[in-house]
Protein backbone atom coordinates (compact mmCIF):
# COMPACT_ATOMS: atom_id res chain seq x y z
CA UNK A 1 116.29 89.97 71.91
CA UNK A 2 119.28 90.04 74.67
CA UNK A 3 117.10 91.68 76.92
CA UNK A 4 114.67 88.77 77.43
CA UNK A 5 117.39 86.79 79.14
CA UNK A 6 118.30 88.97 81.64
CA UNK A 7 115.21 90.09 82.71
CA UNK A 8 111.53 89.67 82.94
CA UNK A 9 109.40 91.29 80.39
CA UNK A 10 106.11 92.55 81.70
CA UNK A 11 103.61 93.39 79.06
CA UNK A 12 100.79 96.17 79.88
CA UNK A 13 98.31 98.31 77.90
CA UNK A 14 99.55 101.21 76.41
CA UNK A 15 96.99 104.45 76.57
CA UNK A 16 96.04 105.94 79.25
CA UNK A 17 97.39 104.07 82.64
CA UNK A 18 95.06 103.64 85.88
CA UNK A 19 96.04 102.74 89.28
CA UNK A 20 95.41 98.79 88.80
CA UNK A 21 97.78 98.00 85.89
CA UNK A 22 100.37 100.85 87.74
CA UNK A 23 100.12 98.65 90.81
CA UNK A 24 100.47 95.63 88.75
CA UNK A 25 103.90 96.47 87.25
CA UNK A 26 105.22 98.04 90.53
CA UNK A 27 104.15 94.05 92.21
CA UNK A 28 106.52 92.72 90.10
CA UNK A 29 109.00 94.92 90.22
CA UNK A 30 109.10 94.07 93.83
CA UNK A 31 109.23 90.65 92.91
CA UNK A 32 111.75 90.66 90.56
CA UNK A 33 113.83 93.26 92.52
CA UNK A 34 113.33 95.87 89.84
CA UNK A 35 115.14 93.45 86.86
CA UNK A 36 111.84 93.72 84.56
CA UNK A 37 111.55 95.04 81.34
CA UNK A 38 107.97 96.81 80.61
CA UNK A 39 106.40 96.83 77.66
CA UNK A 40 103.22 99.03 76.86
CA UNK A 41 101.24 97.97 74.04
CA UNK A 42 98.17 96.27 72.64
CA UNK A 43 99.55 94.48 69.68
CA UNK A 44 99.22 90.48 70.41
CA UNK A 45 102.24 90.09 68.49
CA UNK A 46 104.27 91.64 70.91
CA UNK A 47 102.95 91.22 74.08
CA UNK A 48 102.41 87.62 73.47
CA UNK A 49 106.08 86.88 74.02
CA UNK A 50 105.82 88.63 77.26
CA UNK A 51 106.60 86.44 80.66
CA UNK A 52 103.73 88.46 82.35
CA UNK A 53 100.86 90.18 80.45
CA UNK A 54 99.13 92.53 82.75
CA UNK A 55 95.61 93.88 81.87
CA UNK A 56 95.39 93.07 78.39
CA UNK A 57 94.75 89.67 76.39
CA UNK A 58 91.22 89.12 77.72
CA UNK A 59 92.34 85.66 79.64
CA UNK A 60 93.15 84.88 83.11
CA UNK A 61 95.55 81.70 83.59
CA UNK A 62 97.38 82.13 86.32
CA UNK A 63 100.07 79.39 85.93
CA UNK A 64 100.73 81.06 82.63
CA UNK A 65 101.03 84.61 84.24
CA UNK A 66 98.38 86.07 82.14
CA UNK A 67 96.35 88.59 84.29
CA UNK A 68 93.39 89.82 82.57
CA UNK A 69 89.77 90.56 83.47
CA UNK A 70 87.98 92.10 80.83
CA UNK A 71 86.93 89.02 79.22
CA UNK A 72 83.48 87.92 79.08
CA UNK A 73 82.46 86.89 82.51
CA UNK A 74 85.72 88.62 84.20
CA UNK A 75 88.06 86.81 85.94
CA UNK A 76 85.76 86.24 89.00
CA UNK A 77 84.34 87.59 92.56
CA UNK A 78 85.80 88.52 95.91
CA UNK A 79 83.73 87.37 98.83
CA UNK A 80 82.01 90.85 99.36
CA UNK A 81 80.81 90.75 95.31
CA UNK A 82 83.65 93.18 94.21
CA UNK A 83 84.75 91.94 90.95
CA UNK A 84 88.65 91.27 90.73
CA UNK A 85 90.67 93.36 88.73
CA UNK A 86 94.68 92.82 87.66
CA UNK A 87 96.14 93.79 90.78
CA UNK A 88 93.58 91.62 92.98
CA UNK A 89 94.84 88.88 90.90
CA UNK A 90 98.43 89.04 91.08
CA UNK A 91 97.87 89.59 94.67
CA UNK A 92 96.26 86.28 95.08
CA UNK A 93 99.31 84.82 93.49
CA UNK A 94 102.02 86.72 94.99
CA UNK A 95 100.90 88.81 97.71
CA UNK A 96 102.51 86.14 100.43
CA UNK A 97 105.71 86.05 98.85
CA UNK A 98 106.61 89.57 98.37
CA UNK A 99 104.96 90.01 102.04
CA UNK A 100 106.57 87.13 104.04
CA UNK A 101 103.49 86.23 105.12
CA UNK A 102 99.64 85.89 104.34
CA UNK A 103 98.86 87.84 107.52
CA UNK A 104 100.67 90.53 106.22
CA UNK A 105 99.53 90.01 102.49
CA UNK A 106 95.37 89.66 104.12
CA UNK A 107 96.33 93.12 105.84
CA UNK A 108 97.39 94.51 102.76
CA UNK A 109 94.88 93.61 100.36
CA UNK A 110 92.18 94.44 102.99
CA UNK A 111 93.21 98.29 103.14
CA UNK A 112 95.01 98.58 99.51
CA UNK A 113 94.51 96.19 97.15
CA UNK A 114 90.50 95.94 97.29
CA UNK A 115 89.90 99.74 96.93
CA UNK A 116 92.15 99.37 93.68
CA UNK A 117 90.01 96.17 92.61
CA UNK A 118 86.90 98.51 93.35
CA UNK A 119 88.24 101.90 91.62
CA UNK A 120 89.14 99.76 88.86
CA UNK A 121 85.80 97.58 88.27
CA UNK A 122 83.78 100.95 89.04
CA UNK A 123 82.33 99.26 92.08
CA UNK A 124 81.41 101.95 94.23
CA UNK A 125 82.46 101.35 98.09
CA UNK A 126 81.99 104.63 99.24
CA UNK A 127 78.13 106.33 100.45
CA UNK A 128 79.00 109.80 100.78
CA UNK A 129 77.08 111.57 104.18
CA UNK A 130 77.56 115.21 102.56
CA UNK A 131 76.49 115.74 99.08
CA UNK A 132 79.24 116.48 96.84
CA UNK A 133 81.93 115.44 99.14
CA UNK A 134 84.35 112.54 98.77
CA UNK A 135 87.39 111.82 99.93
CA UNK A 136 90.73 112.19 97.92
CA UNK A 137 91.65 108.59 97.78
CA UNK A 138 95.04 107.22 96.37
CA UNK A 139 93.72 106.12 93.59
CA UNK A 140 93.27 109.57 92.48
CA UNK A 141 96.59 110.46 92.68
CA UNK A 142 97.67 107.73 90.45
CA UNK A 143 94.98 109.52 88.05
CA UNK A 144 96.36 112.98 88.39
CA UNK A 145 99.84 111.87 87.38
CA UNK A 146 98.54 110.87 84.03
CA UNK A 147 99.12 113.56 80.99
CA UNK A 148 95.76 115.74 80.54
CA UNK A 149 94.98 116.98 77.13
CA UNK A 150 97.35 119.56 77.20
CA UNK A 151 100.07 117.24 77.79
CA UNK A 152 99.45 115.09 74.96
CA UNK A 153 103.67 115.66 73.86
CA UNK A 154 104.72 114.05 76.96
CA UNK A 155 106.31 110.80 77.17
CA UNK A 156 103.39 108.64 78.77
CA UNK A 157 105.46 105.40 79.23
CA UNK A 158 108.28 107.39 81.42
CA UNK A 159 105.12 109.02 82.94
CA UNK A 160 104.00 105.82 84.01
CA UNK A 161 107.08 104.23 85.25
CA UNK A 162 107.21 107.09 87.37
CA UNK A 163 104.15 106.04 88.53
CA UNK A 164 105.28 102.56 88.68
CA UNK A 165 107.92 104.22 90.95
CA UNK A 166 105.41 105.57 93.03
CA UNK A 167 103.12 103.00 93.99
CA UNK A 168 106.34 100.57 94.91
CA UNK A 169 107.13 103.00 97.19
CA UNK A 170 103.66 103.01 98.40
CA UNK A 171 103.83 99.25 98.54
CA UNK A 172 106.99 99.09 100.33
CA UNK A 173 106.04 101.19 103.20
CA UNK A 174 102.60 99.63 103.16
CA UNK A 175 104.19 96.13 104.11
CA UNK A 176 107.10 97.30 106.44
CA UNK A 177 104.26 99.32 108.23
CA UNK A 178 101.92 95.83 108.46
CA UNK A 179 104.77 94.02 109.43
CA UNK A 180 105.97 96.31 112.56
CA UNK A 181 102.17 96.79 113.72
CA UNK A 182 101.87 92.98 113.44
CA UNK A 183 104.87 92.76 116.07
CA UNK A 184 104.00 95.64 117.96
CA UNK A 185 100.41 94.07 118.65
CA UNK A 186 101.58 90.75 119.80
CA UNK A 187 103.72 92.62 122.16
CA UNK A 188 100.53 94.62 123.33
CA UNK A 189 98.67 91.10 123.65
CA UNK A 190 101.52 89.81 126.14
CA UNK A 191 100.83 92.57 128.03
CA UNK A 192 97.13 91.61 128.34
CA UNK A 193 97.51 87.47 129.20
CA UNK A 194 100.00 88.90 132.30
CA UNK A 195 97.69 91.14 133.50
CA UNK A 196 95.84 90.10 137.11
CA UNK A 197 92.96 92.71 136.92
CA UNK A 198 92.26 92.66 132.32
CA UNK A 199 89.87 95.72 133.28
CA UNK A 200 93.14 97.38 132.81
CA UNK A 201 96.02 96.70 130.85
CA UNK A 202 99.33 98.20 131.60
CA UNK A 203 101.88 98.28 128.78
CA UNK A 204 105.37 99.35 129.62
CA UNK A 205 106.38 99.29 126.14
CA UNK A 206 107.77 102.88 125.06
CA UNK A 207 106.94 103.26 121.44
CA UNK A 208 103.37 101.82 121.21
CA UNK A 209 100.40 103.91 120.15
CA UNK A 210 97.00 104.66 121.19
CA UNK A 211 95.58 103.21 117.62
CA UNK A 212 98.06 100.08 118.33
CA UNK A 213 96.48 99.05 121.83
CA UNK A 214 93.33 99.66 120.25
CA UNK A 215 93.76 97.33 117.81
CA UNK A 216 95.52 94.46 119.60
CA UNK A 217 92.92 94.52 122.43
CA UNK A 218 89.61 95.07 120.57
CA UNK A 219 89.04 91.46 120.39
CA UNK A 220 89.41 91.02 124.25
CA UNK A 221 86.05 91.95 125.97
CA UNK A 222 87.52 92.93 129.41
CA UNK A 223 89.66 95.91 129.25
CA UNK A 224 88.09 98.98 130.04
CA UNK A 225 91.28 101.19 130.32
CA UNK A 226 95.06 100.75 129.36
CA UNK A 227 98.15 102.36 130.71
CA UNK A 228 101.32 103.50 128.64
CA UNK A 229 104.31 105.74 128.38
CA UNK A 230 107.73 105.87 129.88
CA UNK A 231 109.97 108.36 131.63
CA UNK A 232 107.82 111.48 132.42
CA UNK A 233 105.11 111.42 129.42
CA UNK A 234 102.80 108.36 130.85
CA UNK A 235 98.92 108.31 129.44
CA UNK A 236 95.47 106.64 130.65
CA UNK A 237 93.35 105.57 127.35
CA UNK A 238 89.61 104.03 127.51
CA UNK A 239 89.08 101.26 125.14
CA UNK A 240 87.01 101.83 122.06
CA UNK A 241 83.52 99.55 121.76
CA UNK A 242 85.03 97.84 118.75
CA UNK A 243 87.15 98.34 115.92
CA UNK A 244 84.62 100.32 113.68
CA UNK A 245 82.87 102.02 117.08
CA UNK A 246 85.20 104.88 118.75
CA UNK A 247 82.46 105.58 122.00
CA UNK A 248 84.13 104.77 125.27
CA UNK A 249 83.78 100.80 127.00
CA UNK A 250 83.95 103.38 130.06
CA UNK A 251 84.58 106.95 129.67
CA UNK A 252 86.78 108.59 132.08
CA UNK A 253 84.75 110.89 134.91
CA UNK A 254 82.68 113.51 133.01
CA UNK A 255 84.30 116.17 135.82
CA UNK A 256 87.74 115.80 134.31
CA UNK A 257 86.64 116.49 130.66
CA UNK A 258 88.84 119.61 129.37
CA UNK A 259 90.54 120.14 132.60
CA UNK A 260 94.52 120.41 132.90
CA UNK A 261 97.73 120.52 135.23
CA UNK A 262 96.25 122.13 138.71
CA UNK A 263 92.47 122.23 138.03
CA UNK A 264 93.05 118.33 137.44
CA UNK A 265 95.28 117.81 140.20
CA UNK A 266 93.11 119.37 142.49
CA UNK A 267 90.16 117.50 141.42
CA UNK A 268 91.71 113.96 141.45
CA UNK A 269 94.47 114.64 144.53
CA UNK A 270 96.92 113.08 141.75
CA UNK A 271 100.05 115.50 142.31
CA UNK A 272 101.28 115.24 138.66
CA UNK A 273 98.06 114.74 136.62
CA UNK A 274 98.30 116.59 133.52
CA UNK A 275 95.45 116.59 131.45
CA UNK A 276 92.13 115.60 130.47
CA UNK A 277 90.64 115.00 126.96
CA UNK A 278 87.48 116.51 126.74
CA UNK A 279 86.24 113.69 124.98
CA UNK A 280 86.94 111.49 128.13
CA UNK A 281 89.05 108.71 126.38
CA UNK A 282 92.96 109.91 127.03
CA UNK A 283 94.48 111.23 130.09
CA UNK A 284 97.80 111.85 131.02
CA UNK A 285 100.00 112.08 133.97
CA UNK A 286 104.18 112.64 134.47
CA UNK A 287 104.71 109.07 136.12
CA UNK A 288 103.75 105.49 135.64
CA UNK A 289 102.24 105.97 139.08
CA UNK A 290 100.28 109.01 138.73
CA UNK A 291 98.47 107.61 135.88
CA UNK A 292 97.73 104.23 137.38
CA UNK A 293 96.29 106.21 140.15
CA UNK A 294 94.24 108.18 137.93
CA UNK A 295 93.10 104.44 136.17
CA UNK A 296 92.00 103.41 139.36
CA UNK A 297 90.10 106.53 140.39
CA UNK A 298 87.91 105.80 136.59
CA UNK A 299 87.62 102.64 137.17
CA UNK A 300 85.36 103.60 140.58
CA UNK A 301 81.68 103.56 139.31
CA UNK A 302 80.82 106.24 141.63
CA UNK A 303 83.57 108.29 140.93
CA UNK A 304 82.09 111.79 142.53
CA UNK A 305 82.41 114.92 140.74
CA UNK A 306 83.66 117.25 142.98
């Protein structure tokens, strides 16, 4: 076969297709810079001559690139008990290389890859808080691009490589987005070590985000409040209590909740104070200076409130 020189052929079950194996394929296709040849099928013949076999085999060797878990025993546990499905362990194997780094590829598997280990392993990571509500999760619309029953004449395998299609997209993004919050948060964190008074941080940087500062200074106990903006759109934000708790380190004054432009201005004596959020955590102001002023008026404990 001339094709098995020239590229990589990747063997996966045929059937039905689920968001692990689609994952799987769309891995190596990023790995291989699209030159791979798929092949969906379940005859051992066939997919035995494969250079990857994805999902199907029963055996997990990873030096052979056979990537199967639904041998007898599986193909092993994460940490946190969630068994490992395909994509879990190609990701162990490759996740740093397509990623450029295994900060990037930890990031990744933390928020992607797991939930796809989970969906696929029926390990159920979710408690619902309203009864008969759950959230519509990626992996579902890997699911819903799968023929139904009344669909049966379709071509599944161009279906799925239009899945495949898909989820490198989704991959793609995925790691350009780690990799520009990775550099984004260092540059927060510079911010912080040059900082005299770390109660608050001042960050001069134009394109950073409230979610960004709270993620590069969560670990730091001492800030209370951060500064940021540029040019005429400058904001005050409190720090969060921690990563998975959004109340307030130190909410801003209770009297400024809800309050804008000259109700605000009036209150604080800041001339260009534009807003308060009710829920006490972002402020704003037209200058660097008018929101530094407003910083320093929260950061008074007995900030009066009138």
């Amino acid at each position: 076969m001339n094709w098995l020189k020239s590229k990589k052929v990747v063997a996966v079950h045929s059937g039905s297709f689920h968001p692990d194996d689609v994952f799987s394929v769309a891995l190596l296709s990023i790995l291989h810079e699209g030159k791979i040849k798929v092949i969906r099928t379940r005859d051992e013949k066939i997919y035995s001559q494969a250079d990857y076999i994805l999902d199907v085999g029963l055996e997990y060797d990873p030096a052979k690139n056979k990537f199967d878990h639904h041998q007898v025993g599986g193909a092993g546990l994460r940490n946190n008990k969630i068994p490992y499905s395909t994509i879990g362990l190609l990701w162990q194997k490759y996740g740093e290389k397509i990623c450029g780094s295994k900060e990037i590829a930890d990031l990744i598997d933390a928020k992607l890859i797991v939930v796809i280990d989970a969906d696929d392993t029926n390990f159920n990571i979710y408690k619902p808080i309203i009864d008969g509500l759950k959230p519509f999760q990626l992996t579902d619309i890997i699911y819903s691009m799968g023929p139904n029953w009344k669909e049966r004449q379709l071509d599944a395998n161009k279906i799925f490589l239009r899945a495949v299609d898909f989820a490198k997209g989704v991959l793609l993004r995925e790691i350009k987005v780690a990799k520009d919050r990775m550099e984004i948060i260092t540059i927060i964190k510079s911010y912080y070590e040059k900082s005299r008074d770390k109660r608050l941080i001042i960050i001069d940087s134009p394109k950073v985000s409230r979610f960004e500062i709270w993620d590069a200074l969560d670990s730091f106990p001492e800030p209370l409040f951060a500064v940021y903006g540029s040019q005429d759109d400058w904001a005050l934000l409190a720090m969060r209590v921690g990563r998975d708790d959004f109340r307030n380190r130190k909410s801003l004054p209770a009297s400024w909740g809800g309050l804008a432009y000259n109700d605000l201005v009036k209150l604080t004596g800041v001339s260009d104070a534009l807003f308060c959020h009710p829920g006490l955590f972002l402020a704003g102001a037209k200058s660097k200076e008018g929101v530094i002023k407003l910083a320093e008026l929260a950061l008074i404990e007995d900030v009066k409130n009138n």
